[in-house]
N, C-alpha and C. Protein backbone atom coordinates (compact mmCIF):
# COMPACT_ATOMS: atom_id res chain seq x y z
N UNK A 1 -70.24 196.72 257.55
CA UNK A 1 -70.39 195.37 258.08
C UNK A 1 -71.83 194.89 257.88
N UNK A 2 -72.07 193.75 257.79
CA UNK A 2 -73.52 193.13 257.84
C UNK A 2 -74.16 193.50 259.09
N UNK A 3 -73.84 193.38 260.20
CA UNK A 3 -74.45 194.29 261.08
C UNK A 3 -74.96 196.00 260.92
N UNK A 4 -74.78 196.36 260.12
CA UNK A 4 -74.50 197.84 260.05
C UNK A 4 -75.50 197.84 258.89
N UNK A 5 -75.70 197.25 258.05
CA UNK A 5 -76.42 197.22 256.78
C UNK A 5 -77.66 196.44 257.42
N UNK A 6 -78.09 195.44 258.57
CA UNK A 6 -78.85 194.75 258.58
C UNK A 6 -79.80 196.16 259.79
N UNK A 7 -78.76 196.80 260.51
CA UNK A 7 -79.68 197.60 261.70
C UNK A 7 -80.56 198.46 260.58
N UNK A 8 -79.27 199.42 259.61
CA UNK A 8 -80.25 200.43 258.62
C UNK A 8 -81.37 199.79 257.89
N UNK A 9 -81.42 198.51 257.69
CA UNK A 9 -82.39 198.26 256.82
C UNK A 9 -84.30 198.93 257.18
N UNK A 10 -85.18 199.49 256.87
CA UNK A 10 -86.00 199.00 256.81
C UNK A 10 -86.78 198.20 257.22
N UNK A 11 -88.24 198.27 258.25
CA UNK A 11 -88.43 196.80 258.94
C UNK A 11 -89.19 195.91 257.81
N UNK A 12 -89.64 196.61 256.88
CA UNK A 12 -90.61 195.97 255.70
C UNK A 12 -89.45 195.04 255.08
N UNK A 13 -87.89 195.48 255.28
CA UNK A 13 -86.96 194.32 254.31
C UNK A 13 -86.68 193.30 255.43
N UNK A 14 -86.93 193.07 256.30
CA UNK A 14 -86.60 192.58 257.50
C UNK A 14 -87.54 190.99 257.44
N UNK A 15 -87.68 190.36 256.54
CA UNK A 15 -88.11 188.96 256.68
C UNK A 15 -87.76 187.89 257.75
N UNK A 16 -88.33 186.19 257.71
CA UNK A 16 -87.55 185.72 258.29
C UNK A 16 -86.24 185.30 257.97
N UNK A 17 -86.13 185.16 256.41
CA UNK A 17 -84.69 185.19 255.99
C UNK A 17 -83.43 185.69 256.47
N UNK A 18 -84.44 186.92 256.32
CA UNK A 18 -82.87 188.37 256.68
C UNK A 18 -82.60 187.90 258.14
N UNK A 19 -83.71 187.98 258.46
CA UNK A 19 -83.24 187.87 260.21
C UNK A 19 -82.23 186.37 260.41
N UNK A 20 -82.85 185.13 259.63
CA UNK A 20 -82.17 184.24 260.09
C UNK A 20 -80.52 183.82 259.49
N UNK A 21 -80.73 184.43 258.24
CA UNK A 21 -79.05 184.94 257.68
C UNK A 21 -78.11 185.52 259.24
N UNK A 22 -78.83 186.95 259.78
CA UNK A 22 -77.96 187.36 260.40
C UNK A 22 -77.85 186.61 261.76
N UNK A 23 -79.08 186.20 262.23
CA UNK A 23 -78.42 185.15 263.72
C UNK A 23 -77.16 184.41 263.50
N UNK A 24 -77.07 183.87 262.07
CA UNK A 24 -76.40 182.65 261.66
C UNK A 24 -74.80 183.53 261.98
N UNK A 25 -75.50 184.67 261.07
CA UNK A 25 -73.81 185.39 261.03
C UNK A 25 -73.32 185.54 262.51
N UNK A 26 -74.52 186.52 262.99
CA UNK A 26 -73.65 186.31 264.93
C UNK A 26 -73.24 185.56 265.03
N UNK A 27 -73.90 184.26 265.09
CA UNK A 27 -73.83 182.97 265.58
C UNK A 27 -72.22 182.73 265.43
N UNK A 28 -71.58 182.51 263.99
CA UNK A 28 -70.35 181.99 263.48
C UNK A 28 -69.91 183.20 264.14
N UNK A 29 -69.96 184.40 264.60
CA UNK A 29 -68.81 185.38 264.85
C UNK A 29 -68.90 185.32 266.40
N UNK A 30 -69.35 184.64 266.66
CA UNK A 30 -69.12 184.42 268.43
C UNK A 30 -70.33 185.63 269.33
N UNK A 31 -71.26 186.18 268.31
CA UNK A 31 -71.99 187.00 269.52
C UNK A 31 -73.94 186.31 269.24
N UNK A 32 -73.36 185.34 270.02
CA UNK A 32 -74.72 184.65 270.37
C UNK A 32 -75.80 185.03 271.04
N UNK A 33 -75.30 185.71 272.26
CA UNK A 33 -76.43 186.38 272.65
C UNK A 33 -76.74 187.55 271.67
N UNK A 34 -76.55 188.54 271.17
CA UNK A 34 -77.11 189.03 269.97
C UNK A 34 -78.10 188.35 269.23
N UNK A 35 -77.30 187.19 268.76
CA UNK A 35 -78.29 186.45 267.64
C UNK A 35 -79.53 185.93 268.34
N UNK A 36 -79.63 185.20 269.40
CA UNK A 36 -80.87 185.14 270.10
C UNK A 36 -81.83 186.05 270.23
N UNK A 37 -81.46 186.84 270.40
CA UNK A 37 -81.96 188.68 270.66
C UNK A 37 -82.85 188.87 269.75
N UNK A 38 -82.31 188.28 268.57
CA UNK A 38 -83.17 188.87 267.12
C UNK A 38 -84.20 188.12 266.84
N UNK A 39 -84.03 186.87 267.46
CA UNK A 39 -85.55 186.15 267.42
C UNK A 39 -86.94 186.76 268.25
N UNK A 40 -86.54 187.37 269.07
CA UNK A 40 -87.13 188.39 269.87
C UNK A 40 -88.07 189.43 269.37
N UNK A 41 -86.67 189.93 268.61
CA UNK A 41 -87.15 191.11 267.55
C UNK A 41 -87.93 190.90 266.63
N UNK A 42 -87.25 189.86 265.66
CA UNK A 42 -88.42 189.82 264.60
C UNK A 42 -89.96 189.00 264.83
N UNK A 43 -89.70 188.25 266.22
CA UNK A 43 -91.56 188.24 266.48
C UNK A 43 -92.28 189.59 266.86
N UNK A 44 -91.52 190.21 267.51
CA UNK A 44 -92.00 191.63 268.03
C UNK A 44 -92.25 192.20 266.64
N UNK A 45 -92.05 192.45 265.72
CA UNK A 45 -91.90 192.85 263.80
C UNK A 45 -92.64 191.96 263.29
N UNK A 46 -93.29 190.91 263.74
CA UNK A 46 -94.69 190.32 262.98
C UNK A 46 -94.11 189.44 262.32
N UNK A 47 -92.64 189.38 262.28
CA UNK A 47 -92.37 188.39 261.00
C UNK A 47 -92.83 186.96 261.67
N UNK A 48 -93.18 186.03 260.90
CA UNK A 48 -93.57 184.54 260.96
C UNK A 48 -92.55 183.43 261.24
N UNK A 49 -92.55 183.13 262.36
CA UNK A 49 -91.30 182.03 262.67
C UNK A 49 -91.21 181.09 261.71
N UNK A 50 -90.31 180.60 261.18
CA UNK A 50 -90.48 179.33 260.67
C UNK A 50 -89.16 177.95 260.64
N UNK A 51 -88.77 177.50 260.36
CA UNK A 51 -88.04 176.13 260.67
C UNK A 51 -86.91 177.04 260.43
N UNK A 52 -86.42 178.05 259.84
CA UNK A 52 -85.21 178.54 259.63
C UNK A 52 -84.43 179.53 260.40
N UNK A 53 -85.75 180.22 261.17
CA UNK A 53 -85.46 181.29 262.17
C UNK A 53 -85.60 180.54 263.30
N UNK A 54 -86.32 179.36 263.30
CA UNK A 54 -86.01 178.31 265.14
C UNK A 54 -84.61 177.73 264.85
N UNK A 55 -83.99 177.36 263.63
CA UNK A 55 -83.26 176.54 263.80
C UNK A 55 -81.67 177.95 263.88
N UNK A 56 -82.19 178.79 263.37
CA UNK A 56 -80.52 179.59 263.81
C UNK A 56 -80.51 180.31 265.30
N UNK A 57 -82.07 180.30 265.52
CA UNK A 57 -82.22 180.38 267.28
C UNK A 57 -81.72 179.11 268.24
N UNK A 58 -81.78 177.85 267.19
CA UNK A 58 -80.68 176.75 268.02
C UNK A 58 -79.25 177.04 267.66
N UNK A 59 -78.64 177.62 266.69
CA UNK A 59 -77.70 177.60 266.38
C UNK A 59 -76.92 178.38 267.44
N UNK A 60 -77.56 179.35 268.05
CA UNK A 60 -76.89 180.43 268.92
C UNK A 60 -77.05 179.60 270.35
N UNK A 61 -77.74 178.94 270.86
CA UNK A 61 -78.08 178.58 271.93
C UNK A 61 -77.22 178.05 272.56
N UNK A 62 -76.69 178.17 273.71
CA UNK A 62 -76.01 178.19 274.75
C UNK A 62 -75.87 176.88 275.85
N UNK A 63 -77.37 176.40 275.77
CA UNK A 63 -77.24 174.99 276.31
C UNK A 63 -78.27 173.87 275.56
N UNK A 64 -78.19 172.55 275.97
CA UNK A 64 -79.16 171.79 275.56
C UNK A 64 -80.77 171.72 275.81
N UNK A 65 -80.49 172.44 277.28
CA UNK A 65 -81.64 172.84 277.31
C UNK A 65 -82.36 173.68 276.63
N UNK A 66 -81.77 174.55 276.17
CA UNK A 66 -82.49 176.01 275.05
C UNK A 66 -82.76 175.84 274.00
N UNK A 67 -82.09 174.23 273.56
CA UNK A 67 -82.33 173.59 272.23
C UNK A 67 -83.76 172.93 272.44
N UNK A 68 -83.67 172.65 273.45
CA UNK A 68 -84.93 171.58 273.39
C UNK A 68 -86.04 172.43 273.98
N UNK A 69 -86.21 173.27 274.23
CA UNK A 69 -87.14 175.07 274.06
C UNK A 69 -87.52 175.20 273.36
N UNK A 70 -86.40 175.36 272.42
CA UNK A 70 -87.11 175.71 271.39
C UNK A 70 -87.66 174.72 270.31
N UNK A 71 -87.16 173.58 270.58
CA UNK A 71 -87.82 172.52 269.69
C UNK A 71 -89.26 172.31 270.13
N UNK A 72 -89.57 172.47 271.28
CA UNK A 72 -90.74 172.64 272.29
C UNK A 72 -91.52 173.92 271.76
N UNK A 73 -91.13 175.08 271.68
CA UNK A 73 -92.09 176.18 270.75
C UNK A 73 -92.40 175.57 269.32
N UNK A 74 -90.75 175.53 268.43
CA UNK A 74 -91.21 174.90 267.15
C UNK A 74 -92.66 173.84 266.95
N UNK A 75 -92.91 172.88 267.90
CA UNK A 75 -93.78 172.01 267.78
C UNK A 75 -94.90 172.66 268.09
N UNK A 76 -95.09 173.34 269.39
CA UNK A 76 -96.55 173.90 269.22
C UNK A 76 -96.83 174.56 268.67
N UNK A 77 -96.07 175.46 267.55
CA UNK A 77 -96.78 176.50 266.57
C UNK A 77 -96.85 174.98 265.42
N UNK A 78 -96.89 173.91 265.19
CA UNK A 78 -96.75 173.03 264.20
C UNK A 78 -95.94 173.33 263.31
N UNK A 79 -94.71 173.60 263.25
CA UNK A 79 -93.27 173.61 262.34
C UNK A 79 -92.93 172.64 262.99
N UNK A 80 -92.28 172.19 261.17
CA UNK A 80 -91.28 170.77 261.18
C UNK A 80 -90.42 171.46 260.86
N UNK A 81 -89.50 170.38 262.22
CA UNK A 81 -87.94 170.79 261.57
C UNK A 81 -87.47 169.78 260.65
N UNK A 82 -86.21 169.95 260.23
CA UNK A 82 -85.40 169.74 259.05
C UNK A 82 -84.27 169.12 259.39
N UNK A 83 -83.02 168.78 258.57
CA UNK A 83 -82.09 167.87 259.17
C UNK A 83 -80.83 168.93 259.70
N UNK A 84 -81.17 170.22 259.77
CA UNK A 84 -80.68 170.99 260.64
C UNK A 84 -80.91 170.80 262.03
N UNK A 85 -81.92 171.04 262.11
CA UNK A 85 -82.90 170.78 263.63
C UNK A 85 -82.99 169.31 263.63
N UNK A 86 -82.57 168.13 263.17
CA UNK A 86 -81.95 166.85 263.66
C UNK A 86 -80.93 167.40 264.42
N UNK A 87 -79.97 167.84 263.15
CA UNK A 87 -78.64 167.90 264.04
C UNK A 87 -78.55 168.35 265.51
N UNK A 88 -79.37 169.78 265.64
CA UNK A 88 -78.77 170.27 266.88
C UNK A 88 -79.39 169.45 267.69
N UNK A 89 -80.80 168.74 267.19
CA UNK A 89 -81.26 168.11 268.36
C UNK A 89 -80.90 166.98 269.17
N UNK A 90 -79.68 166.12 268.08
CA UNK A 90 -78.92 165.07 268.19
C UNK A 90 -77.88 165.46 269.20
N UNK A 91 -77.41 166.79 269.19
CA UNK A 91 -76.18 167.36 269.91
C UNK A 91 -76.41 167.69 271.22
N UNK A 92 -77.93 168.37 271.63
CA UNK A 92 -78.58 168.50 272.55
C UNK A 92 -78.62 167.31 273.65
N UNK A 93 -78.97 166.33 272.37
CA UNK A 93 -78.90 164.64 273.34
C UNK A 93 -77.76 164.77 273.56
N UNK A 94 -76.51 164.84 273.12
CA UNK A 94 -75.06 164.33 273.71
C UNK A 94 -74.64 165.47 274.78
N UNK A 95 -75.32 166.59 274.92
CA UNK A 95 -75.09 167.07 276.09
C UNK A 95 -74.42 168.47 275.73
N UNK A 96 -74.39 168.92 274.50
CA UNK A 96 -74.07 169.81 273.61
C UNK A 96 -74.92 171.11 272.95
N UNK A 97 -74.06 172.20 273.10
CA UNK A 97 -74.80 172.97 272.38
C UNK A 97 -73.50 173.69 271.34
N UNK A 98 -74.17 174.05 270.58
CA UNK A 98 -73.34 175.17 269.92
C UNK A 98 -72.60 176.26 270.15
N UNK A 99 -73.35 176.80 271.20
CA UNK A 99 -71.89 177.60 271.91
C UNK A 99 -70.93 177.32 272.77
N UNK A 100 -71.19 175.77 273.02
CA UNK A 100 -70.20 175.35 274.52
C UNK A 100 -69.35 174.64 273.21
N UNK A 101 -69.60 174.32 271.88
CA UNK A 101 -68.43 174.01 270.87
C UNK A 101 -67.31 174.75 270.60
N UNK A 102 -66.05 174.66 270.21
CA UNK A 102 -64.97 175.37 269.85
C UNK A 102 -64.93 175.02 268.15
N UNK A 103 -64.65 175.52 267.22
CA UNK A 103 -64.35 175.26 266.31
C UNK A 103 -63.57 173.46 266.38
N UNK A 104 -63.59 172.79 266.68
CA UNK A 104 -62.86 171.56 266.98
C UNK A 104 -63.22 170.31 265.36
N UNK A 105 -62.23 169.62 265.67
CA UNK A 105 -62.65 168.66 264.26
C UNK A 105 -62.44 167.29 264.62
N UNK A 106 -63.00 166.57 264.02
CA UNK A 106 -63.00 165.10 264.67
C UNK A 106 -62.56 164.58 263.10
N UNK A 107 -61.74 163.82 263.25
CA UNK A 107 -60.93 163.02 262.04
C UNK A 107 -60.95 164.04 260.91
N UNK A 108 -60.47 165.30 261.09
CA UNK A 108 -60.19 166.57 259.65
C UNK A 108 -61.75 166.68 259.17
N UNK A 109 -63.09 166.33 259.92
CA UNK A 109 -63.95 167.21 259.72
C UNK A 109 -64.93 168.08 260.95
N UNK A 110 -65.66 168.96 260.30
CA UNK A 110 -66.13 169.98 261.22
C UNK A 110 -66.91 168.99 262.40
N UNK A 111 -66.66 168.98 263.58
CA UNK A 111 -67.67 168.34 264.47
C UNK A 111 -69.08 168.90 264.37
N UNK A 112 -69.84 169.52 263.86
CA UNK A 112 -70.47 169.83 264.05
C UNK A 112 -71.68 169.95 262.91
N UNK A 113 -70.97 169.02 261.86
CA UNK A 113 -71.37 168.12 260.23
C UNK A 113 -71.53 166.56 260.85
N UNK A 114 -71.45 166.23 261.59
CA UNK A 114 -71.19 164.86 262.28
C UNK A 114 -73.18 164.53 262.39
């Protein structure tokens, strides 16, 4: 499993990439708190936050408030976000997070492309 290949890895292969690939993957497989976890980890591992590892740390996040946390860290290290980090931040405003979503679709597309 990608979990299993991502623990053995190496911390030198352990970028912010890798890390933010696998939040993403928690993220879509329903273990969010995991994926949060790893933002944890890879600051503790030196790796360098950047717009891709805040924004799959919104992806896992649990409420609107945790979105707007972390949009609140993102800014004081000076990272711009992207029209990822629109989105969640747009969703945040409506009172939304990504894990209180269900897979749901609004007129046959993903709510969450909206």
């Amino acid at each position: 499993s990608a979990w299993r290949v991502f623990s053995a890895a190496p911390p030198e292969l352990k970028n912010e990439h890798v890390f933010s690939a696998m939040m993403a993957t928690l993220s879509r497989a329903g273990q969010r708190y995991t994926a949060k976890s790893l933002m944890n980890e890879a600051l503790a591992q030196g790796v360098e936050a950047n717009k891709f590892l805040y924004n799959a740390a919104m992806g896992a996040s649990h409420s609107p408030q945790e979105i707007f946390e972390i949009w609140d860290a993102m800014k004081a290290k000076g990272i711009e976000g992207d029209e990822i980090t629109i989105r969640y931040l747009r969703m945040a405003k409506r009172g939304q997070a990504p894990a209180t979503l269900r897979q749901r679709t609004l007129n046959g597309e993903d709510i969450l492309a909206t």
